[in-house]
C-alpha atoms as a PDB file:
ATOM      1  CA  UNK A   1       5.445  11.114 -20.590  1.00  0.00           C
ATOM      2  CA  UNK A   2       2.966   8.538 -20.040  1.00  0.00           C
ATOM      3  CA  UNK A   3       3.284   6.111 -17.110  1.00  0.00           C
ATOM      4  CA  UNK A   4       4.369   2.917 -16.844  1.00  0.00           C
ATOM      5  CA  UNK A   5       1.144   0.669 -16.252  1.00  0.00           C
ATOM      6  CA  UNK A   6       1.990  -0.619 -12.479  1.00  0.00           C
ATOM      7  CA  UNK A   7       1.640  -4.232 -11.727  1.00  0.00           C
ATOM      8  CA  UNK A   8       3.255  -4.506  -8.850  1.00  0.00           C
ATOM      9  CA  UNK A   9       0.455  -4.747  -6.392  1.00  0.00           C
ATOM     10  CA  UNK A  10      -1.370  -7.791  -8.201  1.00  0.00           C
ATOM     11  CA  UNK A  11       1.672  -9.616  -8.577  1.00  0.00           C
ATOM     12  CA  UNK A  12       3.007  -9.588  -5.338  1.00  0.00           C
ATOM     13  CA  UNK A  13       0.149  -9.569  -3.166  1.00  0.00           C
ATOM     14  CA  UNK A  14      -2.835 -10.093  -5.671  1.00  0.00           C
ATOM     15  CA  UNK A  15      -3.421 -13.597  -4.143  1.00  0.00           C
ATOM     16  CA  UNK A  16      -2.971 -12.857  -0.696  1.00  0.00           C
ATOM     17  CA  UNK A  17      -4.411  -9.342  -0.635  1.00  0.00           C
ATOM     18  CA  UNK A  18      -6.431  -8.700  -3.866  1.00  0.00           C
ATOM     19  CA  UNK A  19      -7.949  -5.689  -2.595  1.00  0.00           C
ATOM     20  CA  UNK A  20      -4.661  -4.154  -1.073  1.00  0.00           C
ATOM     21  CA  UNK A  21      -3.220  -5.087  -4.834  1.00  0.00           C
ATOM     22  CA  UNK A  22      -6.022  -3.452  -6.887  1.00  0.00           C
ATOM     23  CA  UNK A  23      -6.128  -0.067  -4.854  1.00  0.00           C
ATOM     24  CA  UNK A  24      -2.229   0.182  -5.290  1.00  0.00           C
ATOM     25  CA  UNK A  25      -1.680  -1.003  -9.141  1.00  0.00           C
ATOM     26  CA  UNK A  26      -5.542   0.432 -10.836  1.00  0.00           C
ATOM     27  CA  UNK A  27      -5.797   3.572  -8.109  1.00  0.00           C
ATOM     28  CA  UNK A  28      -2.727   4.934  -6.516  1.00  0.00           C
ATOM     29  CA  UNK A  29      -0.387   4.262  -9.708  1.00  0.00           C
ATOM     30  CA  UNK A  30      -3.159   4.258 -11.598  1.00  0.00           C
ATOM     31  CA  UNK A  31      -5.457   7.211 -11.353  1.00  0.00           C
ATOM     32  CA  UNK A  32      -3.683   9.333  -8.648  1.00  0.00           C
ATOM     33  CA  UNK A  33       0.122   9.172 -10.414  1.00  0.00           C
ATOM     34  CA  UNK A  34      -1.193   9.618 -13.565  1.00  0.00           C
ATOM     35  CA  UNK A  35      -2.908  13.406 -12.883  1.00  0.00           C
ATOM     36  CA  UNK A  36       0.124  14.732 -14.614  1.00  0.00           C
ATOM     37  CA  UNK A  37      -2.139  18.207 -15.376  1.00  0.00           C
ATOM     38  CA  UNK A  38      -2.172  18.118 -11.793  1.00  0.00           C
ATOM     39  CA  UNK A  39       1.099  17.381 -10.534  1.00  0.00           C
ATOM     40  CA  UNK A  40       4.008  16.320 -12.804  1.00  0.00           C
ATOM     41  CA  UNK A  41       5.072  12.586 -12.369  1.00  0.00           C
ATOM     42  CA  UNK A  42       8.901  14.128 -11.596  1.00  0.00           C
ATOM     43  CA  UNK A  43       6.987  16.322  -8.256  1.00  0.00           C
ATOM     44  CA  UNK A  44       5.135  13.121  -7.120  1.00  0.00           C
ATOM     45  CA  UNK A  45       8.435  11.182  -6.956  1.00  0.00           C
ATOM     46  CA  UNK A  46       9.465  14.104  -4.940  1.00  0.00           C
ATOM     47  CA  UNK A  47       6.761  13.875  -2.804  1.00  0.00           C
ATOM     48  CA  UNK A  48       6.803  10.484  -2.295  1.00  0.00           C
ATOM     49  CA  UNK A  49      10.546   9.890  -2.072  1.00  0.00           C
ATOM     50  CA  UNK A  50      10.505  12.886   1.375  1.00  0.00           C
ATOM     51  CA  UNK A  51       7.278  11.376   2.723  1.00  0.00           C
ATOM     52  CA  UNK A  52       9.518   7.858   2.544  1.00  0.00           C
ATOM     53  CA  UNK A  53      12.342   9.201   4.158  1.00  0.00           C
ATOM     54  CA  UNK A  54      10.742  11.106   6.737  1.00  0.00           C
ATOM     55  CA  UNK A  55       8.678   7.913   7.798  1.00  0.00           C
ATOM     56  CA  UNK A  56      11.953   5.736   7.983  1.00  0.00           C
ATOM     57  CA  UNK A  57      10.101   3.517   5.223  1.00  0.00           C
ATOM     58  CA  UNK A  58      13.192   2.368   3.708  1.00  0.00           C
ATOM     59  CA  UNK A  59      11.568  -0.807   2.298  1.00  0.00           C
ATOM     60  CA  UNK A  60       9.694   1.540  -0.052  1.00  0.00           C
ATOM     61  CA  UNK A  61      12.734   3.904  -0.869  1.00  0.00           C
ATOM     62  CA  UNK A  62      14.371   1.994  -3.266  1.00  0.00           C
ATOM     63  CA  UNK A  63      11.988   1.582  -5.504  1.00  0.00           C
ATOM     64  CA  UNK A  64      10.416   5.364  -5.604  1.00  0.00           C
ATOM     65  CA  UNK A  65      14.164   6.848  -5.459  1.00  0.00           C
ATOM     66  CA  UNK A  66      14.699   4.729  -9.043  1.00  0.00           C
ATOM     67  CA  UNK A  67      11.418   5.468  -9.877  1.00  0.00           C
ATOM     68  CA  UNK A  68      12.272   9.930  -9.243  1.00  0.00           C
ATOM     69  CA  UNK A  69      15.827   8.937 -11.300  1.00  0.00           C
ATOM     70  CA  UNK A  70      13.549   8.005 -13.768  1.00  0.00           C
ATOM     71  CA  UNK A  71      11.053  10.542 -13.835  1.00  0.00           C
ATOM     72  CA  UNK A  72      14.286  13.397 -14.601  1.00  0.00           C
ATOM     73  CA  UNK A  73      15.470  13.899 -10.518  1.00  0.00           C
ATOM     74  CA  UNK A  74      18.449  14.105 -10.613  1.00  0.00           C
ATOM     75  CA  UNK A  75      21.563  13.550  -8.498  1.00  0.00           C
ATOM     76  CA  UNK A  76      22.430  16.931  -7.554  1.00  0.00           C
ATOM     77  CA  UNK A  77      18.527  17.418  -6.868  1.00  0.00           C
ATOM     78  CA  UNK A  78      18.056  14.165  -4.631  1.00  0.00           C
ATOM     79  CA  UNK A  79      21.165  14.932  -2.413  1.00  0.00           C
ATOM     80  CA  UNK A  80      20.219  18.660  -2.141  1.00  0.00           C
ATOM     81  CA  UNK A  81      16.437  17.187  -0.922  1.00  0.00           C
ATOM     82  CA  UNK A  82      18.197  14.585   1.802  1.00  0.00           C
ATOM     83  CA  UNK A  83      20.465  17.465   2.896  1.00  0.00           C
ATOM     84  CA  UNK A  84      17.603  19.529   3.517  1.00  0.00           C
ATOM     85  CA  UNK A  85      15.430  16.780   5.075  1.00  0.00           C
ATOM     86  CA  UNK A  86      18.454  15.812   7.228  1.00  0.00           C
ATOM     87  CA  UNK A  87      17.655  18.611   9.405  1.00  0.00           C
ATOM     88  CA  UNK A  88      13.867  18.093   9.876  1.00  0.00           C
ATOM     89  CA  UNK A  89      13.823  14.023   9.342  1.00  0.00           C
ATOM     90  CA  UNK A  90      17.040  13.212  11.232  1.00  0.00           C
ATOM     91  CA  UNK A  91      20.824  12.322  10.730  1.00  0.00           C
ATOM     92  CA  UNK A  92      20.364   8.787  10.839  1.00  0.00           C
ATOM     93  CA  UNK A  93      17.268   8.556   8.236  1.00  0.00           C
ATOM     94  CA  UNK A  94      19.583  11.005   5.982  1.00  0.00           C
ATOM     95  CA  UNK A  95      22.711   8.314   6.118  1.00  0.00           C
ATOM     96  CA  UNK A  96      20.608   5.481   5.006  1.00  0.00           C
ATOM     97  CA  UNK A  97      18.518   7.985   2.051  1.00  0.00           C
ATOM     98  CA  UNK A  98      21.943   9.109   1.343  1.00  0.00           C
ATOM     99  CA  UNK A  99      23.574   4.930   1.220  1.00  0.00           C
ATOM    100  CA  UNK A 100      20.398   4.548  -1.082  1.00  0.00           C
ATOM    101  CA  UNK A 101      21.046   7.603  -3.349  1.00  0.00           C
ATOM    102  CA  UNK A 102      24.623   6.330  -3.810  1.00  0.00           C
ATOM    103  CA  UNK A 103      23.896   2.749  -5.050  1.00  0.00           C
ATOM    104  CA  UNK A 104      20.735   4.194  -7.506  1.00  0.00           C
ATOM    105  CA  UNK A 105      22.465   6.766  -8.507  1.00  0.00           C
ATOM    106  CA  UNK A 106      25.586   5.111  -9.590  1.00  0.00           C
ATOM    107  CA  UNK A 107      23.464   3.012 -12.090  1.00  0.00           C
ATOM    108  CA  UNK A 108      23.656   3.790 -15.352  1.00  0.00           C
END
């Protein structure tokens, strides 16, 4: 499955940070997420989704928990990973995954 070009970066910040903007949207999204030989796009959200958690960088979460939804995690995968990261992350930080997981999850 190819990957959804990422513009994120240069529309939010592109002005204000163009740098910042170009390394997120053209390298991180662009050459590092897209090394599916490499890594699948479904393991990265993975990834990315426990490195979130564990750092408390709930901002962040709610876009790369959609963003694992979307890439085939599913449900019964996501609350099995926040169970398991409850114990090494922390209670709290599992509460507010788990209040995140809810609301994305419920989408249809």
């Amino acid at each position: 499955m190819a990957l959804k070009k990422q513009t994120a970066g240069h529309e939010l910040l592109g002005d204000f940070a163009p740098k910042f903007a170009e390394l997120n949207d053209d390298v991180l999204f662009g050459e590092v997420w897209s090394r599916e030989k490499e890594l699948s796009a479904r393991d990265r959200s993975l990834i990315t989704v426990t490195s979130l958690i564990t750092s408390g960088m709930f901002e962040q979460l709610k876009y790369h928990m959609s963003k694992a939804k979307e890439n085939g995690v599913t449900k019964e995968e996501i609350v099995e990973m926040i169970t398991h990261l409850s114990f090494y992350a922390g209670w709290s930080k599992a509460w507010s995954a788990f209040n995140l997981a809810k609301e994305i999850y419920a989408e249809n």
